[in-house]
Protein backbone atom coordinates (compact mmCIF):
# COMPACT_ATOMS: atom_id res chain seq x y z
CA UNK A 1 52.94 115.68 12.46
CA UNK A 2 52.29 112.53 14.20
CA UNK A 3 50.26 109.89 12.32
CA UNK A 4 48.56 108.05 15.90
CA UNK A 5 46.09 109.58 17.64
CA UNK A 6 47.52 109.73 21.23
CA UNK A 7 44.52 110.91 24.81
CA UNK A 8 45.46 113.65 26.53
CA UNK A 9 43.51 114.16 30.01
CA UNK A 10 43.93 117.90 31.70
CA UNK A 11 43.37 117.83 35.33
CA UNK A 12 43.03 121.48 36.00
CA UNK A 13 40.98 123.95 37.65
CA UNK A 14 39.70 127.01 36.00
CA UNK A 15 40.98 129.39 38.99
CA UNK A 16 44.83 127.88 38.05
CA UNK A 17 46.48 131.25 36.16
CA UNK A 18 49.08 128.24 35.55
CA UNK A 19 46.78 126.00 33.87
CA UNK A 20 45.27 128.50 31.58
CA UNK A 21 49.00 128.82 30.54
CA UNK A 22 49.16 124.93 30.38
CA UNK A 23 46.47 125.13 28.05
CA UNK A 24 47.81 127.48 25.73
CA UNK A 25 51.11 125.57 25.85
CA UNK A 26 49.82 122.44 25.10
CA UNK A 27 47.18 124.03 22.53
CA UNK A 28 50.51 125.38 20.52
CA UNK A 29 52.24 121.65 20.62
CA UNK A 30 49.14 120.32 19.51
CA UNK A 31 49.34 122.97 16.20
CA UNK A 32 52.70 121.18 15.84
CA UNK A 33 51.75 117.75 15.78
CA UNK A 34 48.56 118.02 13.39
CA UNK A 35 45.05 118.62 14.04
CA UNK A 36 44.47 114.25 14.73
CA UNK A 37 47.62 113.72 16.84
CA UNK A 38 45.34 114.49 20.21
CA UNK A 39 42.00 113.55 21.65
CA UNK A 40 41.98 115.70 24.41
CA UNK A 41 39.57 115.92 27.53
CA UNK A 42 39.17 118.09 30.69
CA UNK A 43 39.34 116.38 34.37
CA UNK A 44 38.40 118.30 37.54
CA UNK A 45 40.61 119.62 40.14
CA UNK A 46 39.62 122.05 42.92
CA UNK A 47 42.31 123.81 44.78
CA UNK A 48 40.58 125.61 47.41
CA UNK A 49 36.83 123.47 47.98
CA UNK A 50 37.07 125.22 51.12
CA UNK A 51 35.69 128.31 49.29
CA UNK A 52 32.13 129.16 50.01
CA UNK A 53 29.37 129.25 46.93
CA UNK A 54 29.19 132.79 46.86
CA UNK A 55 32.96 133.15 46.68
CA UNK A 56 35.38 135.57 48.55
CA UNK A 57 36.51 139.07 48.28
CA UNK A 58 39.80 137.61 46.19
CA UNK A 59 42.20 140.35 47.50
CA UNK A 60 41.57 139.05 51.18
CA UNK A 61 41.83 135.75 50.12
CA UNK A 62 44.74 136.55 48.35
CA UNK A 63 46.71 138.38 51.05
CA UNK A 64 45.42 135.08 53.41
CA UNK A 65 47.68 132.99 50.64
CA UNK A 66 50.61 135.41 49.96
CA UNK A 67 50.90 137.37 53.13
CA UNK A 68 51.48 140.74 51.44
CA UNK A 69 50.37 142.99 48.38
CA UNK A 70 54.25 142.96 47.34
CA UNK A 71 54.26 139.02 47.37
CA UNK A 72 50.54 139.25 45.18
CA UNK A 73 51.74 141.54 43.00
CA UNK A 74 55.34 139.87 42.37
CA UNK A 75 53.52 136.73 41.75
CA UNK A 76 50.85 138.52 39.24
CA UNK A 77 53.80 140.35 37.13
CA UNK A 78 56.03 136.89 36.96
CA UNK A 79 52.35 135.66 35.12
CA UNK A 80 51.84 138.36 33.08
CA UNK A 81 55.14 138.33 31.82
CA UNK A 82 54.41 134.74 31.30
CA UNK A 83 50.79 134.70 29.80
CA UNK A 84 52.37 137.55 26.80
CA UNK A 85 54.17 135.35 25.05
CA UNK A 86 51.48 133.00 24.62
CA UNK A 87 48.66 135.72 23.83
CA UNK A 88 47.04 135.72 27.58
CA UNK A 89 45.97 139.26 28.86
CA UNK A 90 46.11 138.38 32.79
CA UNK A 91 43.84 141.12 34.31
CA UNK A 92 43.84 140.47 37.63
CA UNK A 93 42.90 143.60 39.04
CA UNK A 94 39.73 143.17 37.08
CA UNK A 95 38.97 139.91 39.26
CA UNK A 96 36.74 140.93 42.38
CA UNK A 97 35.65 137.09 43.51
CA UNK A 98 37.50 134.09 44.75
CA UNK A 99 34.73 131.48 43.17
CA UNK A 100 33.90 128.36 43.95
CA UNK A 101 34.85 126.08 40.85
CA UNK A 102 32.73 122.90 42.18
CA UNK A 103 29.30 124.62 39.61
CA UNK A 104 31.94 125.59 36.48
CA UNK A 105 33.36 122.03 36.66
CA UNK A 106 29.92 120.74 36.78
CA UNK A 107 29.52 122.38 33.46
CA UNK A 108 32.06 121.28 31.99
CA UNK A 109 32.25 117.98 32.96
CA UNK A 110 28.73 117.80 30.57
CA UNK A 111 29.86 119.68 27.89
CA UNK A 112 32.57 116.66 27.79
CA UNK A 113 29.50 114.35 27.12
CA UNK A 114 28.24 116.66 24.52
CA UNK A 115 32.05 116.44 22.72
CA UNK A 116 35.72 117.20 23.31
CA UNK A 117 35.79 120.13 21.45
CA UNK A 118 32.84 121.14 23.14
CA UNK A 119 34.46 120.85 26.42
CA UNK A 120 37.96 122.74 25.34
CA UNK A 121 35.60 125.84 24.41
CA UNK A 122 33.96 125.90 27.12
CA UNK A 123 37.49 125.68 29.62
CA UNK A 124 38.96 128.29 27.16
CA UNK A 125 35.80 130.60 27.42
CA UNK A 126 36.01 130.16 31.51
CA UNK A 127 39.99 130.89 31.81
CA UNK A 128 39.49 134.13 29.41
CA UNK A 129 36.21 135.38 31.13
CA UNK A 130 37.88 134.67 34.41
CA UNK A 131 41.57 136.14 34.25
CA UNK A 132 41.46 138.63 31.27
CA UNK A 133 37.48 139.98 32.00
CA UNK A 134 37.20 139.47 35.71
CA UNK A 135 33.85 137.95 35.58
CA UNK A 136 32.66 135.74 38.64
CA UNK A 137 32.86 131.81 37.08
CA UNK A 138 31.21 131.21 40.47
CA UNK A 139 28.07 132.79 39.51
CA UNK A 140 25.56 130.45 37.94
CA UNK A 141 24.48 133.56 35.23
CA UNK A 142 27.97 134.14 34.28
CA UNK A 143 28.22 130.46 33.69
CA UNK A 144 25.20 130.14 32.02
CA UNK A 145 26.32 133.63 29.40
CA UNK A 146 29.71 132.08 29.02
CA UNK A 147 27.77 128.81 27.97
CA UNK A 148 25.83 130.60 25.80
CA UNK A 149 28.31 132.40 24.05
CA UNK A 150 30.08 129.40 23.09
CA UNK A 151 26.91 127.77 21.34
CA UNK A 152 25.65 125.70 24.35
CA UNK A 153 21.95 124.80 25.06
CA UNK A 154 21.99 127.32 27.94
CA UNK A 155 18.37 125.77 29.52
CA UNK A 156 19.68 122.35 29.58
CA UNK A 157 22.97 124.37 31.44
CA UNK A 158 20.46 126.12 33.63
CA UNK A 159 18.62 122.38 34.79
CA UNK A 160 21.91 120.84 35.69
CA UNK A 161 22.72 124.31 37.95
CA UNK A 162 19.52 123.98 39.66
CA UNK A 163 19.69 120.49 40.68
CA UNK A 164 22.57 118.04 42.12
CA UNK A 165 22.72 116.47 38.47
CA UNK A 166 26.55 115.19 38.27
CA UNK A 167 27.52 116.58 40.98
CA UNK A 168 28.78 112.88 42.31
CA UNK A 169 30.46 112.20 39.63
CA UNK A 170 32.13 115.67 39.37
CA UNK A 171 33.31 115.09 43.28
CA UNK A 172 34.29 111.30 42.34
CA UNK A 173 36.52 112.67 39.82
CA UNK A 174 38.45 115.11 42.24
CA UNK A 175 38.60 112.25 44.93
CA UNK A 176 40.21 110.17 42.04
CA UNK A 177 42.95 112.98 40.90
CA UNK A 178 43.18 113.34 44.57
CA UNK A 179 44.35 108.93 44.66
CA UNK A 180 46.39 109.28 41.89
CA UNK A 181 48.41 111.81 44.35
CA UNK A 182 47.89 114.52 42.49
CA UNK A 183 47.86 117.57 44.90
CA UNK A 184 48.95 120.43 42.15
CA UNK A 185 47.48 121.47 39.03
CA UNK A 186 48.17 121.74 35.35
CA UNK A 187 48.67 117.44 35.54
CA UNK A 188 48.81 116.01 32.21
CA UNK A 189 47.99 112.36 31.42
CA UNK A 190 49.00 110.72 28.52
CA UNK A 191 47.32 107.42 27.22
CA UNK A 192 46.35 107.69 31.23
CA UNK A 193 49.71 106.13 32.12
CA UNK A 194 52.18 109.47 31.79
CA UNK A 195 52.24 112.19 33.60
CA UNK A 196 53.67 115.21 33.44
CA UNK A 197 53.05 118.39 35.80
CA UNK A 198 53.27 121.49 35.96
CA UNK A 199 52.48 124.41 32.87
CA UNK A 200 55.64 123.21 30.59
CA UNK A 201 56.92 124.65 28.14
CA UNK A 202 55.21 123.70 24.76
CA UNK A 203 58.30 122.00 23.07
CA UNK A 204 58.38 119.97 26.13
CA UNK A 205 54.75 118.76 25.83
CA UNK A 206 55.15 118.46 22.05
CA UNK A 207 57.91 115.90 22.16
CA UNK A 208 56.40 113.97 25.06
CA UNK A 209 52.77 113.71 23.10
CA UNK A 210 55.47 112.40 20.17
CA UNK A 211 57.31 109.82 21.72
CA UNK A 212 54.47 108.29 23.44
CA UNK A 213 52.51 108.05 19.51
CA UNK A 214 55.88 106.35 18.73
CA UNK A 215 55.47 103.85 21.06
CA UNK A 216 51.73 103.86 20.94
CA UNK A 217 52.14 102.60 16.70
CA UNK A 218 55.00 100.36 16.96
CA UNK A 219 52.51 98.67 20.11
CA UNK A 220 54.74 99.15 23.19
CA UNK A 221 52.05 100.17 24.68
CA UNK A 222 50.08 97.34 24.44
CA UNK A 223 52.70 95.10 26.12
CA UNK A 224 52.79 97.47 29.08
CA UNK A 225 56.55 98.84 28.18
């Protein structure tokens, strides 16, 4: 267990299979380190913004990215294989639409003011209702259900769906991942000045959260080493 509370920012988007297994990685070093070692928030990320609001038929957009049913279904099977050993049930024959995140991010970009933990329920809820139920996180229903189930106000949800409320700030933060060169999610930023990319292992997140509260209490840190 580590004794100093270290920030953890996710930049991730909630159609990444390899950030929902970043997030179960880093959710397992996190059990390791004790319940205070992280304050952890979601930032946005959008890998395709190309992709209309109503979404795409996701096995044509899928053979537009892979080239081939062979190359989808290697690709799926390397995940699954992947997502068992930390308790995902990839289901990806159950997904029928390529979404647009830009509305999911929206949400849960506010249910970061409301709290963290708020926010990580909410990202968990959209990963699992996404990859292991199929359901369209594109749709501003599902959204609002997943919301719902979760424990959020769900008309407060459906007022910042209807109108352009955040939206800015939601596109700001992309544009600033986007500066910071990140072009590939999971991205994990520690105390905002560490980085490290990619769905790693949990071990490997685990000691990197610990060395950085190591330096963080004896006040490195502060003097910018």
């Amino acid at each position: 267990m580590t004794t100093t509370t270290v920030t953890v920012d996710v930049v991730s988007d909630v159609v990444c299979p390899w950030c929902y297994l970043g997030m179960r990685n880093l959710l397992q070093a996190w059990s390791k380190l004790g319940q205070d070692a992280i304050s952890l928030y979601w930032r946005p990320f959008q890998l395709d913004p190309t992709v209309p609001a109503a979404g795409l038929d996701r096995q044509e957009y899928m053979l537009g990215k892979f080239g081939s049913v062979d190359r989808i279904n290697s690709a799926h099977d390397r995940l699954k294989e992947l997502g068992k050993a930390v308790g995902i049930a990839f289901n990806f024959d159950a997904i029928k639409i390529a979404p647009n995140t830009l509305d999911a991010h929206r949400i849960i970009y506010w249910a970061g003011t409301l709290s963290p933990e708020t926010q990580t329920r909410l990202v968990a809820a959209l990963f699992r209702g996404y990859f292991e139920e199929g359901r369209n996180i594109g749709d501003h229903e599902v959204l609002l259900a997943i919301a719902s189930e979760i424990g959020m106000n769900t008309a407060h949800a459906r007022e910042l769906l209807r109108t352009d409320t955040n939206r800015k700030e939601v596109l700001e933060a992309i544009t600033a991942a986007q500066r910071m060169g990140i072009s590939g999610v999971p991205c994990f930023l520690i105390e905002n000045r560490y980085v490290i990319s990619g769905a790693q292992p949990p071990e490997v997140l685990e000691n990197a959260i610990r060395q950085v509260a190591e330096a963080k209490a004896n006040g490195e840190l502060d003097n910018g080493q």
